[in-house]
C-alpha atoms as a PDB file:
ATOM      1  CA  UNK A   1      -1.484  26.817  -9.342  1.00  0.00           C
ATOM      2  CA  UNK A   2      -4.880  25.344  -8.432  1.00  0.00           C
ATOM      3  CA  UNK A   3      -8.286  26.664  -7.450  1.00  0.00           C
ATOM      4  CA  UNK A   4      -8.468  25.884  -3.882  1.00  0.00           C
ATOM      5  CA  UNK A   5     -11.004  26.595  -0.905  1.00  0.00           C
ATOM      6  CA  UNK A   6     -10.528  28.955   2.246  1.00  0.00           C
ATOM      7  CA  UNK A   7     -11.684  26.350   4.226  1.00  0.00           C
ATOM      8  CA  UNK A   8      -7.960  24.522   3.650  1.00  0.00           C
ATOM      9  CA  UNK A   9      -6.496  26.732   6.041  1.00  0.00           C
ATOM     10  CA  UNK A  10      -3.151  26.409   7.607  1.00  0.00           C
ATOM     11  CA  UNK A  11      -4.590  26.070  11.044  1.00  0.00           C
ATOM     12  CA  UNK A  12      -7.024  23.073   9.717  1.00  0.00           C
ATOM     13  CA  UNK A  13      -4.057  21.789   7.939  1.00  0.00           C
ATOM     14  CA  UNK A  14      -1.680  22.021  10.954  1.00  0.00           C
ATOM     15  CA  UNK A  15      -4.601  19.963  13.355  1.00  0.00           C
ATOM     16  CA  UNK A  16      -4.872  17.276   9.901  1.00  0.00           C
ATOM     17  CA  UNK A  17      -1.296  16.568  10.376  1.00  0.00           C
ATOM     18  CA  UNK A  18      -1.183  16.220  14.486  1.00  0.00           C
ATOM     19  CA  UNK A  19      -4.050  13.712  13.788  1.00  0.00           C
ATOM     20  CA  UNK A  20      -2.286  11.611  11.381  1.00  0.00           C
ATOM     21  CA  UNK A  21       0.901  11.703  12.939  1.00  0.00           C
ATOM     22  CA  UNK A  22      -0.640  10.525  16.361  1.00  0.00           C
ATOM     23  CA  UNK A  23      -2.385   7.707  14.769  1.00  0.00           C
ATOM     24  CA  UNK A  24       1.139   6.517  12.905  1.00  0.00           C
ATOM     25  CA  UNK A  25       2.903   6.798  16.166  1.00  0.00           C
ATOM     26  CA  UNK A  26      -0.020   4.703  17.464  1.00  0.00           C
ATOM     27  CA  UNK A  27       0.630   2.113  14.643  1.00  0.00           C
ATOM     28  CA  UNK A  28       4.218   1.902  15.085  1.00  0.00           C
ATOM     29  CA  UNK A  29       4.759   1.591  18.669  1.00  0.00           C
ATOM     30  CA  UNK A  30       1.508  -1.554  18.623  1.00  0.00           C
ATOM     31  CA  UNK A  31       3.746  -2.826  15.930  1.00  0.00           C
ATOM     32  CA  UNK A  32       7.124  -2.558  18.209  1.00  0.00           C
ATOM     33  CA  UNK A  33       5.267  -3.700  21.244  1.00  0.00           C
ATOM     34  CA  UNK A  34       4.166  -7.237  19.056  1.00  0.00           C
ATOM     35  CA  UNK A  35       7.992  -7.238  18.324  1.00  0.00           C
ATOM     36  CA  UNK A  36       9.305  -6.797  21.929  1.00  0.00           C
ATOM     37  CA  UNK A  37       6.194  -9.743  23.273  1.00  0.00           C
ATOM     38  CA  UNK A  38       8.215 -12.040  20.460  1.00  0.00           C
ATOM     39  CA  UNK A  39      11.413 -11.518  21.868  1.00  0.00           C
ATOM     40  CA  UNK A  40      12.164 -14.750  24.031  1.00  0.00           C
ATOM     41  CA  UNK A  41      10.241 -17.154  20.840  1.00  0.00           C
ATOM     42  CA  UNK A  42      12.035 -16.556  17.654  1.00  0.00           C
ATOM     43  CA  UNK A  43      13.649 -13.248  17.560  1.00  0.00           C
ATOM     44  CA  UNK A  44      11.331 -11.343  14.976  1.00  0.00           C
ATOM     45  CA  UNK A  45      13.838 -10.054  11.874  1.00  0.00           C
ATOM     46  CA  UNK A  46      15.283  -6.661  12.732  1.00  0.00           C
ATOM     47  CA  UNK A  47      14.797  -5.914   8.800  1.00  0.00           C
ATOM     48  CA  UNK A  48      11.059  -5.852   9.111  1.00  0.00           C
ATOM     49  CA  UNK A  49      11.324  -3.605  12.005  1.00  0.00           C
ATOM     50  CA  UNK A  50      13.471  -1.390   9.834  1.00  0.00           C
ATOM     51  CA  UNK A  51      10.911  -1.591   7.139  1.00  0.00           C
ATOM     52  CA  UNK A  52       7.440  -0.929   9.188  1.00  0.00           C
ATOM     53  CA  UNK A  53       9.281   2.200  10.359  1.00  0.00           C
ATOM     54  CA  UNK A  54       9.997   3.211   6.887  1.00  0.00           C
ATOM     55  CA  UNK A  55       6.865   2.923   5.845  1.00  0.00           C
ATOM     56  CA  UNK A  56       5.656   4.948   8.773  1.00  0.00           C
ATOM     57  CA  UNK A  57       7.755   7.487   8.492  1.00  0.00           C
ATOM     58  CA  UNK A  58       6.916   7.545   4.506  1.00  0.00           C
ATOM     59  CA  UNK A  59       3.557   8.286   5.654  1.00  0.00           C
ATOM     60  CA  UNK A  60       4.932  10.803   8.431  1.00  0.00           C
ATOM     61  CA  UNK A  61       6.376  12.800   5.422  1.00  0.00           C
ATOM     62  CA  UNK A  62       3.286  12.908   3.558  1.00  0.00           C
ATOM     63  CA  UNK A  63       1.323  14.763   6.516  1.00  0.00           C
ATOM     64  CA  UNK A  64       3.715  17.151   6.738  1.00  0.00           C
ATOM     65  CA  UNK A  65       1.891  20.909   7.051  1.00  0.00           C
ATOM     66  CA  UNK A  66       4.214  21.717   4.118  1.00  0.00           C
ATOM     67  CA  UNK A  67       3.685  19.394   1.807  1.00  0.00           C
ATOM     68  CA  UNK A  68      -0.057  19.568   2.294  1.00  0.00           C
ATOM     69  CA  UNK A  69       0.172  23.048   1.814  1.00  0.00           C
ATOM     70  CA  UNK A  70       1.684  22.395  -1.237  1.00  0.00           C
ATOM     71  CA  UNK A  71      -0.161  19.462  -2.361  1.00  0.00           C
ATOM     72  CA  UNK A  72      -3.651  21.561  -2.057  1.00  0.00           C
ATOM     73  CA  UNK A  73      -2.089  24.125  -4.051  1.00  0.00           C
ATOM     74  CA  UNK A  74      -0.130  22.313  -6.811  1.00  0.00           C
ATOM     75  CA  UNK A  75      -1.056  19.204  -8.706  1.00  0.00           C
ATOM     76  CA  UNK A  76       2.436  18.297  -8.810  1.00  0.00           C
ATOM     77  CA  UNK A  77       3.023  18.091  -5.079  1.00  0.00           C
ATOM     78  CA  UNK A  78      -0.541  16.463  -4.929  1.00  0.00           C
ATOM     79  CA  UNK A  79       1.061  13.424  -7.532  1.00  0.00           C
ATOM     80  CA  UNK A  80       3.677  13.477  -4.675  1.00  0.00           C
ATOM     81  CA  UNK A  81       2.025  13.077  -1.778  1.00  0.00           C
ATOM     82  CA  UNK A  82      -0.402  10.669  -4.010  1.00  0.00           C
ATOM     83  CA  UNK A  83       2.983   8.400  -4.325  1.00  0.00           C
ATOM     84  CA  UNK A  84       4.344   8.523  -1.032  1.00  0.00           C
ATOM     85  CA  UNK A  85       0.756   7.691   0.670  1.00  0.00           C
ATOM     86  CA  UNK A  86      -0.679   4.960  -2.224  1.00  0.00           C
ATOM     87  CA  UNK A  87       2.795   3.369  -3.767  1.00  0.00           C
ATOM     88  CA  UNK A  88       5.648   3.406  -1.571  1.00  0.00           C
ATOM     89  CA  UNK A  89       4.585   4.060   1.982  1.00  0.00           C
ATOM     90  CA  UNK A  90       2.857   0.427   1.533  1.00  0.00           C
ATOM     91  CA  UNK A  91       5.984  -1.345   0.724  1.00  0.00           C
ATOM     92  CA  UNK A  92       7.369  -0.613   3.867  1.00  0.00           C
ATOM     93  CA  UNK A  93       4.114  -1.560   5.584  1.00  0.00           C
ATOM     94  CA  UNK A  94       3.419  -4.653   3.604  1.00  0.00           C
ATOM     95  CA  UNK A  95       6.753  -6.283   3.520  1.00  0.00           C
ATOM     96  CA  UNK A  96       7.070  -5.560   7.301  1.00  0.00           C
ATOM     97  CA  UNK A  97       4.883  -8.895   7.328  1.00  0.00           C
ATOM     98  CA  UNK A  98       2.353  -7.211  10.004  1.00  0.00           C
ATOM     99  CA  UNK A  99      -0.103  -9.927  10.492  1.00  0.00           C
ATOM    100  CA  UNK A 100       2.367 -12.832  10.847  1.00  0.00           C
ATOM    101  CA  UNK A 101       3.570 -10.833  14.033  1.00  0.00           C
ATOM    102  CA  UNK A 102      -0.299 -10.338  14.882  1.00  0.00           C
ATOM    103  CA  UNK A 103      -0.386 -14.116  14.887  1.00  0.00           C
ATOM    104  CA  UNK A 104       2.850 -14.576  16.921  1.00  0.00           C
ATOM    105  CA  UNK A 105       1.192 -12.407  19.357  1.00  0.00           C
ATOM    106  CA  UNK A 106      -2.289 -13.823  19.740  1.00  0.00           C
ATOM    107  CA  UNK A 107      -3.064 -17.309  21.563  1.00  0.00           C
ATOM    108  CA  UNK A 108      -3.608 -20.510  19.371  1.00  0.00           C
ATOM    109  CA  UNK A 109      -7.293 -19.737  19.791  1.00  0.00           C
ATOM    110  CA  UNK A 110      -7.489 -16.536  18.603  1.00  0.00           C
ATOM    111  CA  UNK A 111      -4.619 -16.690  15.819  1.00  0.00           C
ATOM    112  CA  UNK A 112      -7.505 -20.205  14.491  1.00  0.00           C
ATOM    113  CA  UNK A 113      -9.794 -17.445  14.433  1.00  0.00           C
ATOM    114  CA  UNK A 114      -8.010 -14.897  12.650  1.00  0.00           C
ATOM    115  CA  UNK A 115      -7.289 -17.356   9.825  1.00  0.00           C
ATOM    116  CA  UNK A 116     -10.388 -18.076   9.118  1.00  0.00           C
ATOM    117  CA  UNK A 117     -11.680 -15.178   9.199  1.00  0.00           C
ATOM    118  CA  UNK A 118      -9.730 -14.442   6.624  1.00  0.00           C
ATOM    119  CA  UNK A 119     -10.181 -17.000   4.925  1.00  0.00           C
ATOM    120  CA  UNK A 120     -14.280 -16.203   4.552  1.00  0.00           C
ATOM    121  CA  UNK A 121     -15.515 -15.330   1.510  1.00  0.00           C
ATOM    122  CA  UNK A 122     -15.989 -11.408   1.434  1.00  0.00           C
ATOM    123  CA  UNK A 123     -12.741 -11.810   2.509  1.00  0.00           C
ATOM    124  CA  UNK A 124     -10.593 -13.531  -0.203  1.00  0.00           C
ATOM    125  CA  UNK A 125     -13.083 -11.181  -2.506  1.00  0.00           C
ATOM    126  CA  UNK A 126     -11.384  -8.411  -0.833  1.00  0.00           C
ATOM    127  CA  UNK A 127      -8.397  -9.157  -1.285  1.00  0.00           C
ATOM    128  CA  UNK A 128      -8.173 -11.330  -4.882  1.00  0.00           C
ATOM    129  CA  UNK A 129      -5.700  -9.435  -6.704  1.00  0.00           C
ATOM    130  CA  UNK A 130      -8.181  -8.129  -9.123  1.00  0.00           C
ATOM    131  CA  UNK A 131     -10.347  -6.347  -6.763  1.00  0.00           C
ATOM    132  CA  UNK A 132      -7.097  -5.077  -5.010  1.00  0.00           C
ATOM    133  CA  UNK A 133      -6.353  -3.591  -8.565  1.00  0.00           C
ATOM    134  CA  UNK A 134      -9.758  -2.228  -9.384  1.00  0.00           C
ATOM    135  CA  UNK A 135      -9.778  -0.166  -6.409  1.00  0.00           C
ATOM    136  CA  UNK A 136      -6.177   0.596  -6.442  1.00  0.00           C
ATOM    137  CA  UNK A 137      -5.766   1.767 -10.042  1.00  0.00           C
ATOM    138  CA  UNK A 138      -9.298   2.211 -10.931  1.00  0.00           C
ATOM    139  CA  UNK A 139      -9.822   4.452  -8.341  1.00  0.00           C
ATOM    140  CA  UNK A 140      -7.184   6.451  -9.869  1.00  0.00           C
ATOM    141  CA  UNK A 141      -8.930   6.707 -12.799  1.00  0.00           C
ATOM    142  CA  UNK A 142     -11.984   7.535 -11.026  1.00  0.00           C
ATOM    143  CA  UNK A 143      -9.915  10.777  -9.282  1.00  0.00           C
ATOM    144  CA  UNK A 144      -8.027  12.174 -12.229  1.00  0.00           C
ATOM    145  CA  UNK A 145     -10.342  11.672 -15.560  1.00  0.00           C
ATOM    146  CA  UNK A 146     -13.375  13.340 -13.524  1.00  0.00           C
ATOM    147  CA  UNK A 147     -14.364  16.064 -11.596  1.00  0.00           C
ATOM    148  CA  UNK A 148     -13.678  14.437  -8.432  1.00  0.00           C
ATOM    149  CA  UNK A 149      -9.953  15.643  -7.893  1.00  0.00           C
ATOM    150  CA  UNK A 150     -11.525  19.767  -8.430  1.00  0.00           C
ATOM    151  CA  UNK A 151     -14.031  18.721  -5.906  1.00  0.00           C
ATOM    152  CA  UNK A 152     -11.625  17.333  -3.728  1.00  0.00           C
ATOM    153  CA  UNK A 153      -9.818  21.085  -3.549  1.00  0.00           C
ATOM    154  CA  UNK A 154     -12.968  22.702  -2.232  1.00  0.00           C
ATOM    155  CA  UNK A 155     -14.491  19.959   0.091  1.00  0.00           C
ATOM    156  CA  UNK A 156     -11.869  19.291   3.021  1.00  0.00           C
ATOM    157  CA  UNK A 157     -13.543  15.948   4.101  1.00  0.00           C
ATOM    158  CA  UNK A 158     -13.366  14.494   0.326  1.00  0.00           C
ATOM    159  CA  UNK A 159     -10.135  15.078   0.647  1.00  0.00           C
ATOM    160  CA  UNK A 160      -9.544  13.794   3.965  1.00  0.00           C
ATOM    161  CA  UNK A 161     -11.429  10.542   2.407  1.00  0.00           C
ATOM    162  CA  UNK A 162      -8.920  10.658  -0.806  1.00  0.00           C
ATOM    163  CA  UNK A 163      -5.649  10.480   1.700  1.00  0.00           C
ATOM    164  CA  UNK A 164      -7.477   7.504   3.479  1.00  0.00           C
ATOM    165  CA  UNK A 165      -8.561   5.343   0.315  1.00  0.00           C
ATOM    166  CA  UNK A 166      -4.693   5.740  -1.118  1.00  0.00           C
ATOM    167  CA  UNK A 167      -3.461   4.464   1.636  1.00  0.00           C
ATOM    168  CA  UNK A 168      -5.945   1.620   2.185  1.00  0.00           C
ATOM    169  CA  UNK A 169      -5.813   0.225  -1.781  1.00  0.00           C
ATOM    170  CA  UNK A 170      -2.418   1.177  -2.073  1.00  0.00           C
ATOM    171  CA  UNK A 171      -1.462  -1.253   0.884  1.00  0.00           C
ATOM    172  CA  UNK A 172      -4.267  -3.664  -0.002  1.00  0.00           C
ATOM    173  CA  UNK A 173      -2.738  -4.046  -3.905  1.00  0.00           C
ATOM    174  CA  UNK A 174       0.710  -4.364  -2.417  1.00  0.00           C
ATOM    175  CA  UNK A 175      -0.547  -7.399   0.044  1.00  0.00           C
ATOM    176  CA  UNK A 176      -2.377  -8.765  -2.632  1.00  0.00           C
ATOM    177  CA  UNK A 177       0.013  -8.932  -5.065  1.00  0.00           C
ATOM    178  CA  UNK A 178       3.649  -9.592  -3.025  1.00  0.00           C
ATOM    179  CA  UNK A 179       2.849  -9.332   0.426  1.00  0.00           C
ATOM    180  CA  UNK A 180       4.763 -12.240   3.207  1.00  0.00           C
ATOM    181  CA  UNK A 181       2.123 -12.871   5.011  1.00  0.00           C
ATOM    182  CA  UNK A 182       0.073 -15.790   5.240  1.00  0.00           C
ATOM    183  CA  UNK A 183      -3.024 -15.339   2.845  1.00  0.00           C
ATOM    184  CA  UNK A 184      -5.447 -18.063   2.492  1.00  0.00           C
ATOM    185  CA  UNK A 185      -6.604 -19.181  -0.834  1.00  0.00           C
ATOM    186  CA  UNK A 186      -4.273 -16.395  -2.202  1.00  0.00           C
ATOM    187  CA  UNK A 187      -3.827 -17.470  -6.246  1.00  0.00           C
ATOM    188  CA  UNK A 188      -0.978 -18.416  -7.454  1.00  0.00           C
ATOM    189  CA  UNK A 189       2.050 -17.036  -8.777  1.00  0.00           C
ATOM    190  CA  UNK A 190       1.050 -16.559 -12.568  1.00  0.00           C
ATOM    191  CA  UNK A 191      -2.199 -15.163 -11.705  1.00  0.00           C
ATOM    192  CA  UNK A 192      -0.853 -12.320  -9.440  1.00  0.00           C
ATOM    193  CA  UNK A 193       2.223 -11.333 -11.717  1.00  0.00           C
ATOM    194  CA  UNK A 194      -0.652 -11.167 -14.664  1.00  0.00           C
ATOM    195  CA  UNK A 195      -2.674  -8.799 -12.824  1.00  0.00           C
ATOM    196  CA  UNK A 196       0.469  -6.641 -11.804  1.00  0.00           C
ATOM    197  CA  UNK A 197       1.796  -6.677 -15.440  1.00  0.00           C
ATOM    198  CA  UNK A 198      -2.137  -5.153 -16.075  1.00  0.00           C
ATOM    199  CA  UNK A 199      -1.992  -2.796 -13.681  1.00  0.00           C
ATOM    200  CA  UNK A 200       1.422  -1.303 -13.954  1.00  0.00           C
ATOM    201  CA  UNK A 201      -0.227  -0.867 -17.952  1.00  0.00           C
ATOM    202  CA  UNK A 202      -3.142   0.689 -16.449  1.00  0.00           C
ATOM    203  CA  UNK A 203      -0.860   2.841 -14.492  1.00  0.00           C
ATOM    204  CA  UNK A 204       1.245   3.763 -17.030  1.00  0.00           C
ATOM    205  CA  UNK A 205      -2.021   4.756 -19.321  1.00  0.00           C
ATOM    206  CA  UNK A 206      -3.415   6.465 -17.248  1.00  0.00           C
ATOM    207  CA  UNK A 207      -0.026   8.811 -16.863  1.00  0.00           C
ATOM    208  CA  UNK A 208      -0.220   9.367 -20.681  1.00  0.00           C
ATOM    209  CA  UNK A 209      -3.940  10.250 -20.733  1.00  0.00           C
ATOM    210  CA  UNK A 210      -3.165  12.845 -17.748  1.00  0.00           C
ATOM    211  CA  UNK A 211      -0.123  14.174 -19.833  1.00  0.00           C
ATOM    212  CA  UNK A 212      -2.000  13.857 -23.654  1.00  0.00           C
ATOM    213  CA  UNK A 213      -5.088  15.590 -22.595  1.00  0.00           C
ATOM    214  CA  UNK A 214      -4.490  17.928 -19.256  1.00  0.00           C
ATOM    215  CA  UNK A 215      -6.152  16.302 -17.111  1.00  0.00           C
ATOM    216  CA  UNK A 216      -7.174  16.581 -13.896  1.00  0.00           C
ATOM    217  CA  UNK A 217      -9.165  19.295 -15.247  1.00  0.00           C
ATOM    218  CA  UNK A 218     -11.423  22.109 -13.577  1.00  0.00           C
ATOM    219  CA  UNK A 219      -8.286  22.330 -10.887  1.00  0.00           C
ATOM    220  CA  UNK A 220      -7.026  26.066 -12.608  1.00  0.00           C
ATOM    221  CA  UNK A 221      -3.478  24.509 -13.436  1.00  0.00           C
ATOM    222  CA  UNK A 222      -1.512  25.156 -16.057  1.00  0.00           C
ATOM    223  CA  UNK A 223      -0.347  22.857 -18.967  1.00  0.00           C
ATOM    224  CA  UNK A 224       2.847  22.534 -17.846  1.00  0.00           C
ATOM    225  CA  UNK A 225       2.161  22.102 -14.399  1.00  0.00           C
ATOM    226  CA  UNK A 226      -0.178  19.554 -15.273  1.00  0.00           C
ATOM    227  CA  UNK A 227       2.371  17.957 -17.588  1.00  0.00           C
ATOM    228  CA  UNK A 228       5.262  17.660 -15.042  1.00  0.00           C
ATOM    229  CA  UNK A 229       2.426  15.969 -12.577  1.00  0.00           C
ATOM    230  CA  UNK A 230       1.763  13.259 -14.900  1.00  0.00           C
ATOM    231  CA  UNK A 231       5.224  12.884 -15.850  1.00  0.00           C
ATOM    232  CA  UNK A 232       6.126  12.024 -12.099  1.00  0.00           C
ATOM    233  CA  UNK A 233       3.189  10.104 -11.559  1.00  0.00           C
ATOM    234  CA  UNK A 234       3.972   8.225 -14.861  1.00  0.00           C
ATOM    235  CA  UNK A 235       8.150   7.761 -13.644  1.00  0.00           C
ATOM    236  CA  UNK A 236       7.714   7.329  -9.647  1.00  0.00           C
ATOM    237  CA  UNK A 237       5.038   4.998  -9.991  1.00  0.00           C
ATOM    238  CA  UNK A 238       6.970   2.385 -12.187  1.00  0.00           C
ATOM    239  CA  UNK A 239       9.511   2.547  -9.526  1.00  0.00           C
ATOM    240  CA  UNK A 240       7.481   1.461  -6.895  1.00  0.00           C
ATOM    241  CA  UNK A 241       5.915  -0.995  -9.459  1.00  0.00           C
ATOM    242  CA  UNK A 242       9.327  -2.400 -10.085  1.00  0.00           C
ATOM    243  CA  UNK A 243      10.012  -2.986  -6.184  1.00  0.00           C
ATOM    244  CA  UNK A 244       6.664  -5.533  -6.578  1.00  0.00           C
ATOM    245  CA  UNK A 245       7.889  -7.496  -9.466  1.00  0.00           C
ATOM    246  CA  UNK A 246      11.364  -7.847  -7.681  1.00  0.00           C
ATOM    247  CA  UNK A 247       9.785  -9.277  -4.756  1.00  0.00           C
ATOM    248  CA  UNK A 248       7.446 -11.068  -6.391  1.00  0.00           C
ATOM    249  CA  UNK A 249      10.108 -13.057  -8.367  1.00  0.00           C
ATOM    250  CA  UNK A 250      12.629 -13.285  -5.610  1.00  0.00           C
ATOM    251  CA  UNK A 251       9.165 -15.278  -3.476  1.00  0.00           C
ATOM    252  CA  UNK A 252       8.959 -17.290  -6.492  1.00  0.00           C
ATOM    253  CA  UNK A 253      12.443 -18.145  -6.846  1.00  0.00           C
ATOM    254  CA  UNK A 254      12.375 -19.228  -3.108  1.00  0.00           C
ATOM    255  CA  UNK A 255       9.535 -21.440  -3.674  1.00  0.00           C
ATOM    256  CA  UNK A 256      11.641 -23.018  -6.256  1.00  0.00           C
ATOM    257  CA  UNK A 257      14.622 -23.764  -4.432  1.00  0.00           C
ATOM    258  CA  UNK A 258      12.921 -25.308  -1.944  1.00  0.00           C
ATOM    259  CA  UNK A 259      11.346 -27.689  -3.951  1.00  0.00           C
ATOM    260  CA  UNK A 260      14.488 -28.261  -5.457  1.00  0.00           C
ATOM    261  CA  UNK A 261      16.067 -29.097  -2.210  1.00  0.00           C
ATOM    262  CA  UNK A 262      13.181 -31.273  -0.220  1.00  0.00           C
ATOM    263  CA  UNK A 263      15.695 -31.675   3.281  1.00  0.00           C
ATOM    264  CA  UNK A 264      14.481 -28.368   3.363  1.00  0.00           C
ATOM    265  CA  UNK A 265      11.200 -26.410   3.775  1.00  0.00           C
ATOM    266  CA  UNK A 266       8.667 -27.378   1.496  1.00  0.00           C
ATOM    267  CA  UNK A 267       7.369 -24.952  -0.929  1.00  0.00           C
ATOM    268  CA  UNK A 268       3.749 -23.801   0.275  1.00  0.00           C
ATOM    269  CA  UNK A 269       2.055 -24.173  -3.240  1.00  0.00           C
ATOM    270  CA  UNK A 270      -1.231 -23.470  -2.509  1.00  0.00           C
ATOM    271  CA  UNK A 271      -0.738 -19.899  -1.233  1.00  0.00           C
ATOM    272  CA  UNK A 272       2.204 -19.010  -3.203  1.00  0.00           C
ATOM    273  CA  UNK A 273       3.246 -17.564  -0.129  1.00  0.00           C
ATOM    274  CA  UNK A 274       6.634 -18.785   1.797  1.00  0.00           C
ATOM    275  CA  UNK A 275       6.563 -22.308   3.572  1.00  0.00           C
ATOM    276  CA  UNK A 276       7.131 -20.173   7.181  1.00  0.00           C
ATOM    277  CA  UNK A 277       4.196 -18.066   6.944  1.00  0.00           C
ATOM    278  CA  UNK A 278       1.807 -21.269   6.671  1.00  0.00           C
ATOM    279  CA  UNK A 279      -1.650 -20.469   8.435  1.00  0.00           C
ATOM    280  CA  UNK A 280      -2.595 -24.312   9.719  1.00  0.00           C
ATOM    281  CA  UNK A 281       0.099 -23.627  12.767  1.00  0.00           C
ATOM    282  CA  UNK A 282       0.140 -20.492  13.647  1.00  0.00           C
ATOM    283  CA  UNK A 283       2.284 -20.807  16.475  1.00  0.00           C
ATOM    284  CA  UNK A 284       4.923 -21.490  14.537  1.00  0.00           C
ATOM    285  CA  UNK A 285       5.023 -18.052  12.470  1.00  0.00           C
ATOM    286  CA  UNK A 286       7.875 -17.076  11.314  1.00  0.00           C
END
């Protein structure tokens, strides 16, 4: 059982979750209002639809009263909530291929505009693999080895802030690493499997330091408690892990089929991303 402030109080925990579940509604139904303005173009794949709600709901679960409850009392349920908001609520996001439907949506002016905005320099900085995985896993790190996660117990916006940057560098690794959409400049195939490889080691260090040494310290757990948190952490995680290598190798594989079979679509080799999801047309996103 952690140490854990009176100002985490059902009632403020209760108005955190109506928050956060208005603003996923809010992202789903601007993502199923993209899909319905596609409708007489290509019909948009009914699987992605299925997967953005997944991942919303993912997140749903994470917000429940409950489980935050739980979370702010328990390190374990905290390494729970930690997974569904930061590793698998992004696959369902990510692979939903959200910005390829953006650019189905926006006029050939404004989908130019988009690319190359992305395409800018802080950009591509942004969202290079390795800063993905510095402020993915290194942020982990950051949490659990200091005294930031025992701060985060007695300061509700610090926590508030903690929910926030899992889900932004959990998604933002994710993209980085195996996400469909089109990504200018994105490095290749070998460099973004190398940094995964790195951070799923990171990941999986970090899980024995937690479990060797008792860390997150200062929280008022026990060892066992704190034990059982790393071991999930340590388990879960190379789960989600394992769903990025998968579809990481299955976009490579494609890549090579289609260069194996030139009537069809050419391989986009500069990306590494899928020949449909090229950013000089974007009209013609898949």
């Amino acid at each position: 059982m952690t140490a854990h402030s009176t100002l985490h109080t059902p009632m403020a925990m209760g108005a955190t979750s109506a928050v956060a579940w208005l603003l996923i509604a809010c992202l789903w139904l601007v993502y199923i209002a993209g899909v319905w303005r596609t409708r007489r173009q290509k019909p948009w794949p009914w699987w992605r639809t299925l997967l953005f709600t997944a991942g919303c709901l993912t997140l749903a679960v994470a917000f429940v009263p409950a489980l935050m409850h739980a979370a702010h009392q328990d390190v374990r349920w905290h390494m729970v909530q930690h997974l569904l908001l930061g590793m698998f609520a992004p696959l369902g996001l990510v692979f939903a291929a959200p910005m390829t439907l953006l650019l189905r949506n926006l006029p050939p002016g404004g989908a130019r505009r988009l690319v190359r905005f992305l395409g800018t320099g802080p950009v591509r900085v942004l969202t290079h693999p390795v800063t993905a995985a510095l402020l993915d896993i290194g942020g982990m790190y950051l949490l659990y080895m200091t005294p930031l996660y025992a701060m985060s117990l007695t300061t509700p916006w610090l926590g508030h802030f903690l929910h926030l940057h899992f889900i932004i560098s959990g998604t933002l690794f994710t993209w980085a690493i195996a996400g469909p959409d089109p990504a200018p400049h994105r490095p290749g195939w070998r460099t973004r499997m190398g940094v995964l490889f790195v951070a799923m080691a990171a990941h999986a260090t970090l899980g024995k330091l937690l479990y060797a040494f008792g860390f997150p310290r200062g929280t008022g757990a026990g060892l066992e408690e704190l034990h059982q948190a790393a071991m999930w952490m340590y388990y879960w995680g190379d789960l989600a892990e394992a769903v990025l290598v998968g579809a990481l190798m299955l976009a490579w594989l494609r890549r090579r089929r289609r260069a194996l079979h030139p009537d069809g679509a050419p391989a986009d080799t500069r990306t590494g991303s899928d020949a449909s999801l090229r950013v000089d047309d974007p009209g013609k996103m898949a």
